[in-house]
C-alpha atoms as a PDB file:
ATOM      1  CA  UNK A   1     -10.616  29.555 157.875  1.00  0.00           C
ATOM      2  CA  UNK A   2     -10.601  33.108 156.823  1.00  0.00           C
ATOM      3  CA  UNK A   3      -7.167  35.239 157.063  1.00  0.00           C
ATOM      4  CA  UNK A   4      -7.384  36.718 160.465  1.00  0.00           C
ATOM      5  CA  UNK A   5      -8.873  33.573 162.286  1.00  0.00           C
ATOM      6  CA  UNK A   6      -5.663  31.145 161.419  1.00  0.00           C
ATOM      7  CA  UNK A   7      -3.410  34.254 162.476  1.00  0.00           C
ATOM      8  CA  UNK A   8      -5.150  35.239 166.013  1.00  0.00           C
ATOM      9  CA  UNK A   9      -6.425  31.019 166.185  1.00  0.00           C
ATOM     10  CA  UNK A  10      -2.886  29.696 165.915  1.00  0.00           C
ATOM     11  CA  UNK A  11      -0.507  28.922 169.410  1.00  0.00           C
ATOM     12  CA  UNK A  12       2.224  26.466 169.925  1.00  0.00           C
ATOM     13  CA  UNK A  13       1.292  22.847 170.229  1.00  0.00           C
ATOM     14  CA  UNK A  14       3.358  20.480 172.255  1.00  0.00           C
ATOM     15  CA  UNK A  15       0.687  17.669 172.422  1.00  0.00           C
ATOM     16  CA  UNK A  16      -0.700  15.279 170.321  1.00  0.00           C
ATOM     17  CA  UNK A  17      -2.942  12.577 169.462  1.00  0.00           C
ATOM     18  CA  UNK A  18      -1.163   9.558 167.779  1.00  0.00           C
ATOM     19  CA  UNK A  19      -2.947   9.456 165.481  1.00  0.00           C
ATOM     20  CA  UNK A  20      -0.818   9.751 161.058  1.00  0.00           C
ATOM     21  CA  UNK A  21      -1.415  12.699 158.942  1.00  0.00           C
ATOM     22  CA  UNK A  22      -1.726  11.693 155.806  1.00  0.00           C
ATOM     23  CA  UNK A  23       1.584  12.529 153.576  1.00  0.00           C
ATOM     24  CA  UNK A  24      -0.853  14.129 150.619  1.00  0.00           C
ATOM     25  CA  UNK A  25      -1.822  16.239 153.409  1.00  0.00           C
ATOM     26  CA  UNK A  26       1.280  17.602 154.311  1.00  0.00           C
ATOM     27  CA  UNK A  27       2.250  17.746 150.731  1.00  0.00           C
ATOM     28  CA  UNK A  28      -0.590  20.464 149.986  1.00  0.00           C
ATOM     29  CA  UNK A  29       0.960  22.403 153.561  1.00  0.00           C
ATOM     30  CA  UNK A  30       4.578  22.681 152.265  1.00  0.00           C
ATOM     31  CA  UNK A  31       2.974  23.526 148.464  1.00  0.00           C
ATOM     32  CA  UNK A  32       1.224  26.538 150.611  1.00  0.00           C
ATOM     33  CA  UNK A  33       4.127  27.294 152.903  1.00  0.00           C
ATOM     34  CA  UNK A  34       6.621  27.390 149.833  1.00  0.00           C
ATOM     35  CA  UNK A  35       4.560  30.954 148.329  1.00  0.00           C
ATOM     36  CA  UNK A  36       6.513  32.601 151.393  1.00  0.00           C
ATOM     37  CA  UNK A  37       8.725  35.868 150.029  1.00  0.00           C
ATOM     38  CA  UNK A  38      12.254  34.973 149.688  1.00  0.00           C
ATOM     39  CA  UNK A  39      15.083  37.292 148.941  1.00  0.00           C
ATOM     40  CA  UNK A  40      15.261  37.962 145.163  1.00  0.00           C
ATOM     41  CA  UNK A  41      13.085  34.638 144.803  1.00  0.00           C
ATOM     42  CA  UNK A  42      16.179  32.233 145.936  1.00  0.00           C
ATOM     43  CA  UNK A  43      14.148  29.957 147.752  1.00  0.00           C
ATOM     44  CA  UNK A  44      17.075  28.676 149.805  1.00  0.00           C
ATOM     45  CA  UNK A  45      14.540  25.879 151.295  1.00  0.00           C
ATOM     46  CA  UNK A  46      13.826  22.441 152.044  1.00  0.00           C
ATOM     47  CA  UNK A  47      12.424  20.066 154.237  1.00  0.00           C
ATOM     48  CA  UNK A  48      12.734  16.622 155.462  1.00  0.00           C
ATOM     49  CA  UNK A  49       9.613  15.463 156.922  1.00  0.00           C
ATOM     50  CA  UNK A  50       9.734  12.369 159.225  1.00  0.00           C
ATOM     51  CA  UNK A  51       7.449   9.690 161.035  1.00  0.00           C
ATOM     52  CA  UNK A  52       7.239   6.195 162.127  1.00  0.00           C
ATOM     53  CA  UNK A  53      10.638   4.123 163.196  1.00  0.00           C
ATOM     54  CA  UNK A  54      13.158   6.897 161.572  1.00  0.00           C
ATOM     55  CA  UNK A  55      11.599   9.673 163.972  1.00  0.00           C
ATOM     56  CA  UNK A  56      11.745   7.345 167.051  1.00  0.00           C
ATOM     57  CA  UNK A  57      15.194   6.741 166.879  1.00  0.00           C
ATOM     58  CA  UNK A  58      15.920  10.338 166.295  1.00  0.00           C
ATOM     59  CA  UNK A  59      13.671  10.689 169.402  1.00  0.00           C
ATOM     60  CA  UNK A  60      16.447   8.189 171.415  1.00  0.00           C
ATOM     61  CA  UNK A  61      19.026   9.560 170.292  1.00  0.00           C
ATOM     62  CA  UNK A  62      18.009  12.847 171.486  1.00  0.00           C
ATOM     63  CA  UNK A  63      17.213  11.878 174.321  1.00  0.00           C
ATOM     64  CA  UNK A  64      19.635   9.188 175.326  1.00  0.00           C
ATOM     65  CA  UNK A  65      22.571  12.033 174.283  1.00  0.00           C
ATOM     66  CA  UNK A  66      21.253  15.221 176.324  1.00  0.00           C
ATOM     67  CA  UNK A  67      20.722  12.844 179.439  1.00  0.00           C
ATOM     68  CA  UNK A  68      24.416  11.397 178.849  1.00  0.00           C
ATOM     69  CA  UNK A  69      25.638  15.279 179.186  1.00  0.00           C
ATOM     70  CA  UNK A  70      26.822  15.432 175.117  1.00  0.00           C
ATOM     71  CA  UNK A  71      27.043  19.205 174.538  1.00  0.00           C
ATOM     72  CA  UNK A  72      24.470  20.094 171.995  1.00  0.00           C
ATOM     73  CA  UNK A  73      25.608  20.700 168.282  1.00  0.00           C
ATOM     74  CA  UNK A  74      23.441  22.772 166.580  1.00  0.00           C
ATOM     75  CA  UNK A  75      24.334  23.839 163.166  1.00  0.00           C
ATOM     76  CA  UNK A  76      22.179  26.992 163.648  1.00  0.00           C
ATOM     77  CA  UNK A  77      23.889  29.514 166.106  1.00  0.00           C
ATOM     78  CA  UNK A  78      22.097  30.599 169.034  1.00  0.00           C
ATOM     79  CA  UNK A  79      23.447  33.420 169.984  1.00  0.00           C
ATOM     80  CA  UNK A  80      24.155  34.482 173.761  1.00  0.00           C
ATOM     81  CA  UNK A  81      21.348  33.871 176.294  1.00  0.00           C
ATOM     82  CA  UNK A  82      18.804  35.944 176.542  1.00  0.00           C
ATOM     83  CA  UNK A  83      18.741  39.156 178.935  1.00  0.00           C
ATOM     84  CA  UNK A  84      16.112  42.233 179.743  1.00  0.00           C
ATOM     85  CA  UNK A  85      13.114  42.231 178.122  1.00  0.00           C
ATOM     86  CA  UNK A  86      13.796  38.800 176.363  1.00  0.00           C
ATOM     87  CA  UNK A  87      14.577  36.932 178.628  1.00  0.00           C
ATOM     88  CA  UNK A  88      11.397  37.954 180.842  1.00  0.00           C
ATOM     89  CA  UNK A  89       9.249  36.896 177.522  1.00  0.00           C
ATOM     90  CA  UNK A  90      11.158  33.552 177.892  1.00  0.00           C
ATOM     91  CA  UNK A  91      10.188  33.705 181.187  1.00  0.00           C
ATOM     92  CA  UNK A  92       6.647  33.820 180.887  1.00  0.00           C
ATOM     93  CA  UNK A  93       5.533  32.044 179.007  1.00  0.00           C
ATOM     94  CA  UNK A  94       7.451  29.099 181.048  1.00  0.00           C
ATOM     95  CA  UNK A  95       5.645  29.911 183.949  1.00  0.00           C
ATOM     96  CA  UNK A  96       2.414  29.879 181.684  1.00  0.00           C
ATOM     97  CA  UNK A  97       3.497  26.321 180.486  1.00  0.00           C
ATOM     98  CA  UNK A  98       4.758  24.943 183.836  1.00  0.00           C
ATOM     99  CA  UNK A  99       1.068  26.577 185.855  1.00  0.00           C
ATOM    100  CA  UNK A 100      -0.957  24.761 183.070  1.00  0.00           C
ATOM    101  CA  UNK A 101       0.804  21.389 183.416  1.00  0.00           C
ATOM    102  CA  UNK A 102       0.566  21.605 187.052  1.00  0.00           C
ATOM    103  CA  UNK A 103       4.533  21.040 187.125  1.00  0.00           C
ATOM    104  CA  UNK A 104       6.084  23.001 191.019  1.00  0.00           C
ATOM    105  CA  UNK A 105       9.251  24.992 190.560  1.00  0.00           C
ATOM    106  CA  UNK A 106      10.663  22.201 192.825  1.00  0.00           C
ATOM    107  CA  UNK A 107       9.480  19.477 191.279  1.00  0.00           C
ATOM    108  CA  UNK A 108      12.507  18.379 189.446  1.00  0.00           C
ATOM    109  CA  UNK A 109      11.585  15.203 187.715  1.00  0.00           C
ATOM    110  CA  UNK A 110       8.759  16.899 185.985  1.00  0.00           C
ATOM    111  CA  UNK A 111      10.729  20.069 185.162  1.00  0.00           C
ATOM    112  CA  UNK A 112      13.617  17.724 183.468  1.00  0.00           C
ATOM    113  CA  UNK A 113      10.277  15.302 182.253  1.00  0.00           C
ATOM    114  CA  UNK A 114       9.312  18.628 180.350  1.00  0.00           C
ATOM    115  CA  UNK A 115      12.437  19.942 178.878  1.00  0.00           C
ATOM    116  CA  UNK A 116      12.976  16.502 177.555  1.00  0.00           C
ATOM    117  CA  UNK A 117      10.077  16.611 175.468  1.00  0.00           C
ATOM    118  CA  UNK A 118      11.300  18.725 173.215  1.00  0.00           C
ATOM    119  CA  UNK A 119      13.773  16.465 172.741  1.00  0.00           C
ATOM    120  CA  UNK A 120      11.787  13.793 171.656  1.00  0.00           C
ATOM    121  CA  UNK A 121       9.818  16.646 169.147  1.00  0.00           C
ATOM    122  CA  UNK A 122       6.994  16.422 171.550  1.00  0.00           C
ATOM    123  CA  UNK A 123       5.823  13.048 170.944  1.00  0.00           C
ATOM    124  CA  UNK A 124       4.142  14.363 167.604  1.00  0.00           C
ATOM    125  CA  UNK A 125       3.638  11.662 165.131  1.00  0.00           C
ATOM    126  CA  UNK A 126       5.302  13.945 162.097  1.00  0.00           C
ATOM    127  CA  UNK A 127       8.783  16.365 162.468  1.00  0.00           C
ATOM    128  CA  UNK A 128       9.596  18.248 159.562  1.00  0.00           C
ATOM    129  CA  UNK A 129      13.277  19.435 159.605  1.00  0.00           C
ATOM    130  CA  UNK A 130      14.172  22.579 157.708  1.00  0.00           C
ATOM    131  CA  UNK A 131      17.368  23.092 156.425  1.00  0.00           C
ATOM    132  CA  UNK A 132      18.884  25.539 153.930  1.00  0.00           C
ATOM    133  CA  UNK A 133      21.782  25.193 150.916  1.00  0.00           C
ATOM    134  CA  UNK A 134      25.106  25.473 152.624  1.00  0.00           C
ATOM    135  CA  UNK A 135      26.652  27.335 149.588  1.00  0.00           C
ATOM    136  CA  UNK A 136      24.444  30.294 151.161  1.00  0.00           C
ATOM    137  CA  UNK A 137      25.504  29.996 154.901  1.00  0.00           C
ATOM    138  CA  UNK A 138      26.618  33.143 155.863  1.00  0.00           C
ATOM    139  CA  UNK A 139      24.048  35.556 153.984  1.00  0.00           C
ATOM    140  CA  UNK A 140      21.399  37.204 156.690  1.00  0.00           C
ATOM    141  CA  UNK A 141      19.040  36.763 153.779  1.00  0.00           C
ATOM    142  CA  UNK A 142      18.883  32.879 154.060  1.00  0.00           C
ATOM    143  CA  UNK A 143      17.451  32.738 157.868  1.00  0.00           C
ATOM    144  CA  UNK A 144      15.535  35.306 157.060  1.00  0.00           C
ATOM    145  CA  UNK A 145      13.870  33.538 154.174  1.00  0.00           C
ATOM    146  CA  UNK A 146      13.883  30.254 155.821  1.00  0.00           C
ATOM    147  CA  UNK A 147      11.826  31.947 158.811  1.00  0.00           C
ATOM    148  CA  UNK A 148       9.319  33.371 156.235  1.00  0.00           C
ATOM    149  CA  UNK A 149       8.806  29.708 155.002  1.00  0.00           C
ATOM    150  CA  UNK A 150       8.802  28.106 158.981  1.00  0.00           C
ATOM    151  CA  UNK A 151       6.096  31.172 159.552  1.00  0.00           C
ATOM    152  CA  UNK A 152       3.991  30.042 156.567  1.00  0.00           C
ATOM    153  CA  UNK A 153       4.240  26.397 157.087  1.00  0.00           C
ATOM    154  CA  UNK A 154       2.675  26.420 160.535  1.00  0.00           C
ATOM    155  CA  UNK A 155       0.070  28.639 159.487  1.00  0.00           C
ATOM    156  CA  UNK A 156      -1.060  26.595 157.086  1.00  0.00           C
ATOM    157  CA  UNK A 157      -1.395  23.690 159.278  1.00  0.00           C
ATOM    158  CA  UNK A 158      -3.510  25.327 161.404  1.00  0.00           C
ATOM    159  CA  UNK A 159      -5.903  26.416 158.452  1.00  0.00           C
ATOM    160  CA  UNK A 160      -6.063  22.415 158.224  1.00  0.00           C
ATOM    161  CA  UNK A 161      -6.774  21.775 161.154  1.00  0.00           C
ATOM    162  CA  UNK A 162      -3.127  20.674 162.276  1.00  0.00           C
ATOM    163  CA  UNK A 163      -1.103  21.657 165.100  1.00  0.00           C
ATOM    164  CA  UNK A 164       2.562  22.565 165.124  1.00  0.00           C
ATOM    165  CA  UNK A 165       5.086  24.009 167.529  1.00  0.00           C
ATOM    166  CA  UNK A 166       8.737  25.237 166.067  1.00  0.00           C
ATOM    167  CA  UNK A 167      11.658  24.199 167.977  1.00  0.00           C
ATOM    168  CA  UNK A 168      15.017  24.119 168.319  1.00  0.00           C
ATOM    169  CA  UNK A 169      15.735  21.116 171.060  1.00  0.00           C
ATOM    170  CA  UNK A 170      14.463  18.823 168.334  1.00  0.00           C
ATOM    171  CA  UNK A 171      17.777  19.659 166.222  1.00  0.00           C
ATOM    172  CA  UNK A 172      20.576  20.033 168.874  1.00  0.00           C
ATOM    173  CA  UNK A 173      21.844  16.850 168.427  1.00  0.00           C
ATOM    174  CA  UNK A 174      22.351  17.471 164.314  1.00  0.00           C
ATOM    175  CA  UNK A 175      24.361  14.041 164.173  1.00  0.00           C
ATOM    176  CA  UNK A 176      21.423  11.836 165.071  1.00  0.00           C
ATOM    177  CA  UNK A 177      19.479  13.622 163.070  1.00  0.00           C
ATOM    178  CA  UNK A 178      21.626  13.552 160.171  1.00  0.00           C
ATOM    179  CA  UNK A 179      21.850   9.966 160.362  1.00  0.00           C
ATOM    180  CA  UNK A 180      18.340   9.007 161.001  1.00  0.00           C
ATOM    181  CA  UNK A 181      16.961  11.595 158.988  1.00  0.00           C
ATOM    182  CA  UNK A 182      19.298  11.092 155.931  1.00  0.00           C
ATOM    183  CA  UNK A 183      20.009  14.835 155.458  1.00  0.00           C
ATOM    184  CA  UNK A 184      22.405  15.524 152.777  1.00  0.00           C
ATOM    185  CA  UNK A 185      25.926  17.375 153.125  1.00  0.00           C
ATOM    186  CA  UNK A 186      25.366  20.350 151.107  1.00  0.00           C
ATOM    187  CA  UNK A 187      22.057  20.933 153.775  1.00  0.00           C
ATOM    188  CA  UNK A 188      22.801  23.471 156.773  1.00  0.00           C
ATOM    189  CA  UNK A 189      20.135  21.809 159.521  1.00  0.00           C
ATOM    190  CA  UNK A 190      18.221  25.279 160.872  1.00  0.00           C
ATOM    191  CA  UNK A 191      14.919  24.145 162.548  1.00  0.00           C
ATOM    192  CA  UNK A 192      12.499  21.114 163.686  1.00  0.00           C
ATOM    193  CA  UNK A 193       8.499  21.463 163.424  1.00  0.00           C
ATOM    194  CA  UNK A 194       6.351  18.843 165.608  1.00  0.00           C
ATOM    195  CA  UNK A 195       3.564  18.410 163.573  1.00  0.00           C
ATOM    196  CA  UNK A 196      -0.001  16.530 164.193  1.00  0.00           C
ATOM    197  CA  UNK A 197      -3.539  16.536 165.218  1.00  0.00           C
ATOM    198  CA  UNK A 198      -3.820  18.703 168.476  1.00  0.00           C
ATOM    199  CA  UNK A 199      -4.956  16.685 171.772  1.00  0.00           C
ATOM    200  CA  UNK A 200      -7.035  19.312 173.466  1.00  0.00           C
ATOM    201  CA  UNK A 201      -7.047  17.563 176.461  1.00  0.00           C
ATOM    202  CA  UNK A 202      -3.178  18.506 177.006  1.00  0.00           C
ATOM    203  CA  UNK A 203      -3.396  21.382 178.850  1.00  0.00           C
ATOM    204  CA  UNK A 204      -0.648  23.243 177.384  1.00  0.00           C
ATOM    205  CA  UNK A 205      -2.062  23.292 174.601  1.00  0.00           C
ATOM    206  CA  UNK A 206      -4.741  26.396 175.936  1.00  0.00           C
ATOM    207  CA  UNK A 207      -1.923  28.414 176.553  1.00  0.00           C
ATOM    208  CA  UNK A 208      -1.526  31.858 174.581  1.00  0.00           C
ATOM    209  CA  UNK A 209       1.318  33.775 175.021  1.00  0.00           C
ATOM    210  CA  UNK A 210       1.072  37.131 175.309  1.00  0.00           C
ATOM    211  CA  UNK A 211       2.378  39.711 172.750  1.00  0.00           C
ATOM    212  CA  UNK A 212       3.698  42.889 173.031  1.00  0.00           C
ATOM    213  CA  UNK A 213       1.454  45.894 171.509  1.00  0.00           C
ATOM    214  CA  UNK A 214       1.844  47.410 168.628  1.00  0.00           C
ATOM    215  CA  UNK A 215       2.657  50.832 170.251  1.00  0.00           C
ATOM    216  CA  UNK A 216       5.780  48.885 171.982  1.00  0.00           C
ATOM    217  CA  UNK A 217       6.950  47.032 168.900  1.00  0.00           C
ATOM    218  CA  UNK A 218       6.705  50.562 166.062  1.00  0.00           C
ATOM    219  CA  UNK A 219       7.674  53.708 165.240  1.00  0.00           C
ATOM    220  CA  UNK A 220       5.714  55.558 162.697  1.00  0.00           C
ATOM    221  CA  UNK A 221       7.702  57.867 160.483  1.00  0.00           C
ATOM    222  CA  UNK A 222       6.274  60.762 158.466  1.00  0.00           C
ATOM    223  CA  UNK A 223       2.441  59.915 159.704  1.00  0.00           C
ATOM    224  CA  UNK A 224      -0.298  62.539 160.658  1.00  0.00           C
ATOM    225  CA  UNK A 225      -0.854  62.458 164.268  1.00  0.00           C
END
C-alpha cells in the first residue's frame, strides 16, 4: 500500500475472522512499528503479544470480573470523564457503532452484549499488550512515546492486510492480565491491541469516524495569508 492509502484506509476493527496470524507475521509488524520517534531514542517499549488458551482466560477473567462489579484497575490513568467537545466525539461515534450493529438505545442486553466485548479484546484471535519500564513512570515523554509506537503498530497491520482496534477495556482488569499474560514487575501495563484478519461482514467494521478539519485542529504562526 502506498503512504496515504494505509493512513486514509485504516479504521478501528472490532471483528474478526478466527482465523491465526502467523507469529513471523507479527514479528515483521512490531520490527516496523518499533522505527516510531521516541524521546531522545529511549524506546521505553514493549509488548506482550497473546493467543490461544492464555488470551481466553484473560478473556474470562475480564469478563467474569466487570460482570461481578470489581472496580477496574488500570495501571494507566484515565483521567476525568470526558465533557464538551470530547465527550460529543465519544458520543458519535457510539451512535455510529450502535446504528451499524442494529443495537436500540433500549435494548439493554445488546448494549451490555457490546461493551463486554471489549472486554473479551473483541474476540480477535491475537492481543498485543503494551507496556512501558516502570523506572520511567512519571515522565510525559514515556506515553507519549509509547503512543507513537501504538500509532505505528496498527498502521502497519493494516499495510498487511490486518485489522486492529486500540483499547483500553482489554487492560482494566491489570491482575488477570498480569497473571495470564506473564507481564513482568518492572512493566507499567498502558494499552491492549485486538489484532486479526478483518471479517467484513461485521458491520462495524464499515464505520469511519469522522475527524475534525484541519482549520479546527491548527493555528498557523508566522504564515503568508
Amino acid at each position: 500500500m502506498e503512504f496515504d492509502d494505509v493512513i486514509l484506509g485504516r479504521r478501528s476493527i472490532r471483528g474478526y475472522k478466527p482465523d491465526p496470524v502467523p507469529r513471523a507475521l507479527i514479528e515483521e509488524i512490531i520490527q516496523l512499528a518499533m522505527r516510531a520517534p521516541s524521546s531522545m531514542n529511549s524506546q521505553p517499549w514493549n509488548f506482550y503479544v497473546i493467543t490461544g488458551e492464555p488470551l481466553n482466560r484473560i478473556r474470562a477473567g475480564n469478563t467474569e470480573r466487570m460482570v461481578a462489579g470489581v472496580p477496574q484497575s488500570r495501571e494507566f490513568r484515565i483521567g476525568e470523564p470526558f465533557a464538551g467537545h470530547h465527550r460529543e466525539r465519544q458520543v458519535q461515534v457510539a451512535k455510529q457503532l450502535f446504528s451499524a450493529m442494529g443495537i436500540a438505545r433500549e435494548d439493554k442486553d445488546k448494549r451490555q452484549d457490546w461493551v463486554l466485548r471489549g472486554f473479551r479484546q473483541f474476540d480477535a484471535p491475537v492481543c498485543i499488550i503494551v507496556t512501558y519500564d516502570r523506572v520511567l513512570a512519571g515522565s510525559d515523554d514515556t506515553p507519549f512515546d509509547c503512543g507513537a509506537v501504538t500509532n505505528a503498530l496498527v498502521n502497519a497491520a493494516w499495510s498487511r492486510g490486518l485489522g486492529a482496534v486500540i483499547n483500553s477495556q482489554g487492560i482494566m482488569q491489570s491482575p488477570v492480565v498480569r497473571e495470564h499474560a506473564g507481564i513482568a514487575a518492572d512493566q507499567v501495563i498502558m494499552k491492549s491491541i485486538a489484532l486479526g484478519w478483518p471479517d467484513h461482514d461485521f458491520p462495524a467494521n464499515a464505520v469511519i469516524s469522522e475527524r475534525k478539519s484541519v482549520k479546527d485542529a491548527t493555528v498557523f504562526v508566522g504564515f503568508d495569508e
